[in-house]
N, C-alpha and C. Protein backbone atom coordinates (compact mmCIF):
# COMPACT_ATOMS: atom_id res chain seq x y z
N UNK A 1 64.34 317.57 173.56
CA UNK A 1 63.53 316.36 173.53
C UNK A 1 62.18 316.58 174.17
N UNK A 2 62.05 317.09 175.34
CA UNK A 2 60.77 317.29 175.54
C UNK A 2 59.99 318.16 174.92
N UNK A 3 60.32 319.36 174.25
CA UNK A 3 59.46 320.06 173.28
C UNK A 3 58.81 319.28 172.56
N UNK A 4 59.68 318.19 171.98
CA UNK A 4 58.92 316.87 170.95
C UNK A 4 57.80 316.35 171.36
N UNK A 5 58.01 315.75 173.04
CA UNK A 5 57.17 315.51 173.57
C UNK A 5 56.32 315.76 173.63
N UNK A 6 55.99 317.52 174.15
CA UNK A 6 55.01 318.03 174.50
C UNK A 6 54.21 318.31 173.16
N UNK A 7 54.91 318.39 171.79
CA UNK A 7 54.45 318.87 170.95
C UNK A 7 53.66 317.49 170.46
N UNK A 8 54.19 316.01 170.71
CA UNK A 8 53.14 315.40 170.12
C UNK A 8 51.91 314.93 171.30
N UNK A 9 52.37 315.13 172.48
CA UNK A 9 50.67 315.03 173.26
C UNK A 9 49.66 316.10 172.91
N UNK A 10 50.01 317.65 172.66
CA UNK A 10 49.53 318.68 172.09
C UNK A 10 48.79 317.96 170.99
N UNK A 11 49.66 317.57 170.12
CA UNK A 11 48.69 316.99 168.53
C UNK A 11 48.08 316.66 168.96
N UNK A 12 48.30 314.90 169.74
CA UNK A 12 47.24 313.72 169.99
C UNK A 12 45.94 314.23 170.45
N UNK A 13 46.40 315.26 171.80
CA UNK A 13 45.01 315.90 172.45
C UNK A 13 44.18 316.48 171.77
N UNK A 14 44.54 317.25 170.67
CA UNK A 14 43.90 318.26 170.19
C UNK A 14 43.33 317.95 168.43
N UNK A 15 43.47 316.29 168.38
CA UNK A 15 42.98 315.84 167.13
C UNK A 15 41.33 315.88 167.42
N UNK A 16 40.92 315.84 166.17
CA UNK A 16 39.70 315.74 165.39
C UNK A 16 38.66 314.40 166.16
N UNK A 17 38.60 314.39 167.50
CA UNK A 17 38.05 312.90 167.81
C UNK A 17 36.59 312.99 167.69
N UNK A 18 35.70 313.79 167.42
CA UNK A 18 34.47 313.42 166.52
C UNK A 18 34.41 312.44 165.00
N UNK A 19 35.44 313.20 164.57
CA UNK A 19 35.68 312.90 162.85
C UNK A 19 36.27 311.08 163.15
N UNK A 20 37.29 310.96 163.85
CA UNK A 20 37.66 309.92 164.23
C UNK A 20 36.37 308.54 164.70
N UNK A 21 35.39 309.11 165.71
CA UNK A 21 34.69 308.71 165.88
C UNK A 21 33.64 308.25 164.98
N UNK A 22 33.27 309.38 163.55
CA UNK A 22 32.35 309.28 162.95
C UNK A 22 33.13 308.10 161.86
N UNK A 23 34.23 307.94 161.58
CA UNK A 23 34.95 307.07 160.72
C UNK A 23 34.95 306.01 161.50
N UNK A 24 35.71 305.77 162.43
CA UNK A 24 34.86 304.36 162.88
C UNK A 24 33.93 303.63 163.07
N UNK A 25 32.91 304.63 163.08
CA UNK A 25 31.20 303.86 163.49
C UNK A 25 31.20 303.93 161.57
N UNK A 26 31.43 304.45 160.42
CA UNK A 26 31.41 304.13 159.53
C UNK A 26 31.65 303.03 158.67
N UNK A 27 32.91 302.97 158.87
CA UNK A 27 33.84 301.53 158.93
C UNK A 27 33.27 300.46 159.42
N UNK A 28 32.95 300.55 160.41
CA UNK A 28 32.38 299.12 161.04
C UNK A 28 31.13 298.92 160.70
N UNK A 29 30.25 300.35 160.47
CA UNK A 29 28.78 299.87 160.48
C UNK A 29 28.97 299.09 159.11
N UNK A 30 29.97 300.04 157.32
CA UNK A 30 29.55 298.97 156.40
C UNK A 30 30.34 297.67 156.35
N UNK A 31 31.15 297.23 156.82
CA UNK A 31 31.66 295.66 157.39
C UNK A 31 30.63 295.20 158.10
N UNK A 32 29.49 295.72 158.75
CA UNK A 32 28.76 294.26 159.41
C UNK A 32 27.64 294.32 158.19
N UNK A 33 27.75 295.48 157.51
CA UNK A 33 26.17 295.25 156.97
C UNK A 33 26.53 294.53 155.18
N UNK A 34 27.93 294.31 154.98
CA UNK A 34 28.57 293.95 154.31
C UNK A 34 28.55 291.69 154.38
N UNK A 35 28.91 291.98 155.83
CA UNK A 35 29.14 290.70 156.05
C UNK A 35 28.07 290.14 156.95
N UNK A 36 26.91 290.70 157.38
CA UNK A 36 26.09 290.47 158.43
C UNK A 36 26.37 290.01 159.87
N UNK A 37 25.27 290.21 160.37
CA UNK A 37 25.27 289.78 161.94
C UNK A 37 26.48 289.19 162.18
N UNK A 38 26.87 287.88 161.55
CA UNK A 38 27.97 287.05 161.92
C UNK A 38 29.11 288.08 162.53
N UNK A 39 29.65 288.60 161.38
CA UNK A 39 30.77 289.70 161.54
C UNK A 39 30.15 290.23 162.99
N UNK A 40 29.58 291.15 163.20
CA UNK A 40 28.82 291.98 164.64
C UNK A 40 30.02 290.42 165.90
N UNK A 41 28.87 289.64 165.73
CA UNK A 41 29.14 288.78 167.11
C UNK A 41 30.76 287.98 166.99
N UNK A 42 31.74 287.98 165.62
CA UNK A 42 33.07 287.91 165.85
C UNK A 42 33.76 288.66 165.86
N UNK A 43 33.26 290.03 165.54
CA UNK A 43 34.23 291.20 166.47
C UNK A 43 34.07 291.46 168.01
N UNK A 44 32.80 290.95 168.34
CA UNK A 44 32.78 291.24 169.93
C UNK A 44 33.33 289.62 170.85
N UNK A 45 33.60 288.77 170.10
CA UNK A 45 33.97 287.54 170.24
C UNK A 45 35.46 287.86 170.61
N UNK A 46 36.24 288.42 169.67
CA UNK A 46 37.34 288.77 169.52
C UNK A 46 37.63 289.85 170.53
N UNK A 47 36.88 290.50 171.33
CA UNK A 47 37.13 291.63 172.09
C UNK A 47 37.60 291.11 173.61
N UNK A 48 36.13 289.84 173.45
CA UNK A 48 36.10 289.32 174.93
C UNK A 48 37.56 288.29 174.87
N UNK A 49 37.68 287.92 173.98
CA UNK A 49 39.33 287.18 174.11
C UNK A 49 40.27 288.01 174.56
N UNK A 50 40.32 289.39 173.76
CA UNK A 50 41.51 289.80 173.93
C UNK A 50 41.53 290.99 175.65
N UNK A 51 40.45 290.89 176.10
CA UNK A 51 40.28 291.05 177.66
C UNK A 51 40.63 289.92 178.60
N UNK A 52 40.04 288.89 178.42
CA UNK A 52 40.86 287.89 178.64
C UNK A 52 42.34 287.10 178.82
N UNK A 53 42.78 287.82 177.70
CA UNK A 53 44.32 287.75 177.53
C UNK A 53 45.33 288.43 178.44
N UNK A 54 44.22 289.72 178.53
CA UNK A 54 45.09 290.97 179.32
C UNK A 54 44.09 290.54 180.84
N UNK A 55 43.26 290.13 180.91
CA UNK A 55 43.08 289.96 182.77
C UNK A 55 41.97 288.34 182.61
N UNK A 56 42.91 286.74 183.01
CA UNK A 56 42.05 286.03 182.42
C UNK A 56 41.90 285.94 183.82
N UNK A 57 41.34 286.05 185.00
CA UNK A 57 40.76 286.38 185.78
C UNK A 57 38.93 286.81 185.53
N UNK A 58 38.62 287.92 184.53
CA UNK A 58 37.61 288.18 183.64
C UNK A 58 36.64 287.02 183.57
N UNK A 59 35.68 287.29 183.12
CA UNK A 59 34.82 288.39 184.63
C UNK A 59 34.72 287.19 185.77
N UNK A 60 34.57 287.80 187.16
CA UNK A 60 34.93 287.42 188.34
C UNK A 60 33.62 287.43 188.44
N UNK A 61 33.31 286.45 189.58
CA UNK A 61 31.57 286.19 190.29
C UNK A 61 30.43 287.90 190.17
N UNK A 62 30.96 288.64 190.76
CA UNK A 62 30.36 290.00 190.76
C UNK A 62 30.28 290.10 189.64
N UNK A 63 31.04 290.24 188.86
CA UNK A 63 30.54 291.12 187.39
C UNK A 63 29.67 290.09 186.44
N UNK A 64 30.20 288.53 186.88
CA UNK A 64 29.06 287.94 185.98
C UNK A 64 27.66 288.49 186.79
N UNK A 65 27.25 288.72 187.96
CA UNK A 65 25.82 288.80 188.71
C UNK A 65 25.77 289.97 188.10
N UNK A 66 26.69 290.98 188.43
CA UNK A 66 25.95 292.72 187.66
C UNK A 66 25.48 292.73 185.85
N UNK A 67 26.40 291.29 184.93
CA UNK A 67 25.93 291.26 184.20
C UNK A 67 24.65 290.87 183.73
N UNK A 68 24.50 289.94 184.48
CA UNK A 68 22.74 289.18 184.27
C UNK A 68 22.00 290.10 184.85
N UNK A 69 22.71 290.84 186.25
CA UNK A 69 21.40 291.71 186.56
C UNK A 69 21.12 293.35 184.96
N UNK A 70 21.95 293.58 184.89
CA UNK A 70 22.13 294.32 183.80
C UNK A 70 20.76 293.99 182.49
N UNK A 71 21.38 292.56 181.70
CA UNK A 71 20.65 291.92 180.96
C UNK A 71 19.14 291.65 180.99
N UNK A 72 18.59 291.68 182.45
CA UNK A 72 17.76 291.68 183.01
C UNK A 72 16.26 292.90 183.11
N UNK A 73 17.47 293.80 183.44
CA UNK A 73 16.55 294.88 183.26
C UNK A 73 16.40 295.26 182.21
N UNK A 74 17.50 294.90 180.99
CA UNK A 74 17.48 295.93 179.75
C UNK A 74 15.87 294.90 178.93
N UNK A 75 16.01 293.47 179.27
CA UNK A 75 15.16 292.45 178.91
C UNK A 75 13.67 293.31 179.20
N UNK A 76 13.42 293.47 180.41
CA UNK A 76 12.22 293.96 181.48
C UNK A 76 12.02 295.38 180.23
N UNK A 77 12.96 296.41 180.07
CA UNK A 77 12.43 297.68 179.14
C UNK A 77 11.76 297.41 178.16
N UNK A 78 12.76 296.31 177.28
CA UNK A 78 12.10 295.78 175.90
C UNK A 78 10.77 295.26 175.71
N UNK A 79 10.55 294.30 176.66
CA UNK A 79 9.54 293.76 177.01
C UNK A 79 8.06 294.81 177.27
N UNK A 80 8.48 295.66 178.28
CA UNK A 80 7.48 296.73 178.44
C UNK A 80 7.38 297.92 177.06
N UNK A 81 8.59 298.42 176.62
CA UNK A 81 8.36 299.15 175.42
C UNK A 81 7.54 298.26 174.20
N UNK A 82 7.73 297.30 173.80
CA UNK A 82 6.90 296.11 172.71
C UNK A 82 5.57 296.11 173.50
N UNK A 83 5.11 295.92 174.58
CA UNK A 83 4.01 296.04 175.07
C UNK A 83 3.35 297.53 174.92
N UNK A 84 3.85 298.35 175.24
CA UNK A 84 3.40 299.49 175.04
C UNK A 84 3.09 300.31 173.57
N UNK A 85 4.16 299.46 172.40
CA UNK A 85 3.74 299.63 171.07
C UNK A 85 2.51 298.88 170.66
N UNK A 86 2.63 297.85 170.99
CA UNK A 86 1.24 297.07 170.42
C UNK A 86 -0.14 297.28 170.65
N UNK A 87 -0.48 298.26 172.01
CA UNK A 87 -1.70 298.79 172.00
C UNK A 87 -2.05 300.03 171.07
């Protein structure tokens, strides 16, 4: 029994996870560009539920502040990169 074992963590470890990777960002990219934006913001709709489900605790005072601070700065880059294109 454990040969089995070991032989399928062996597989799992040692699969193709680029190829895997490149099929999922495939998949999903033509489903949103299929169904637009909408699709995008109810799969991530659906993500934050199902985090929720598993810790509805989510998100706690800190992580909402690290999130806005987060949002914040990425806001501040955009802002300065668009400024810096337009001259």
């Amino acid at each position: 029994m454990d040969g089995v074992i070991t032989r399928e963590i062996q597989s799992y470890v040692s699969r193709d996870w680029a190829a895997a990777r490149e099929s999922k960002d495939a998949f999903w990219a033509t489903r949103i560009a299929r169904l637009g934006p909408i699709e995008g913001l109810r799969i991530a709709d659906e993500l934050r539920r199902q985090v929720i489900r598993q810790n509805p605790e989510w998100p706690n005072d800190q992580e909402r502040h690290e999130d806005i601070a987060a949002h914040t700065r990425l806001s501040g880059l955009l802002r300065r990169a668009s400024l810096s294109r337009s001259r």
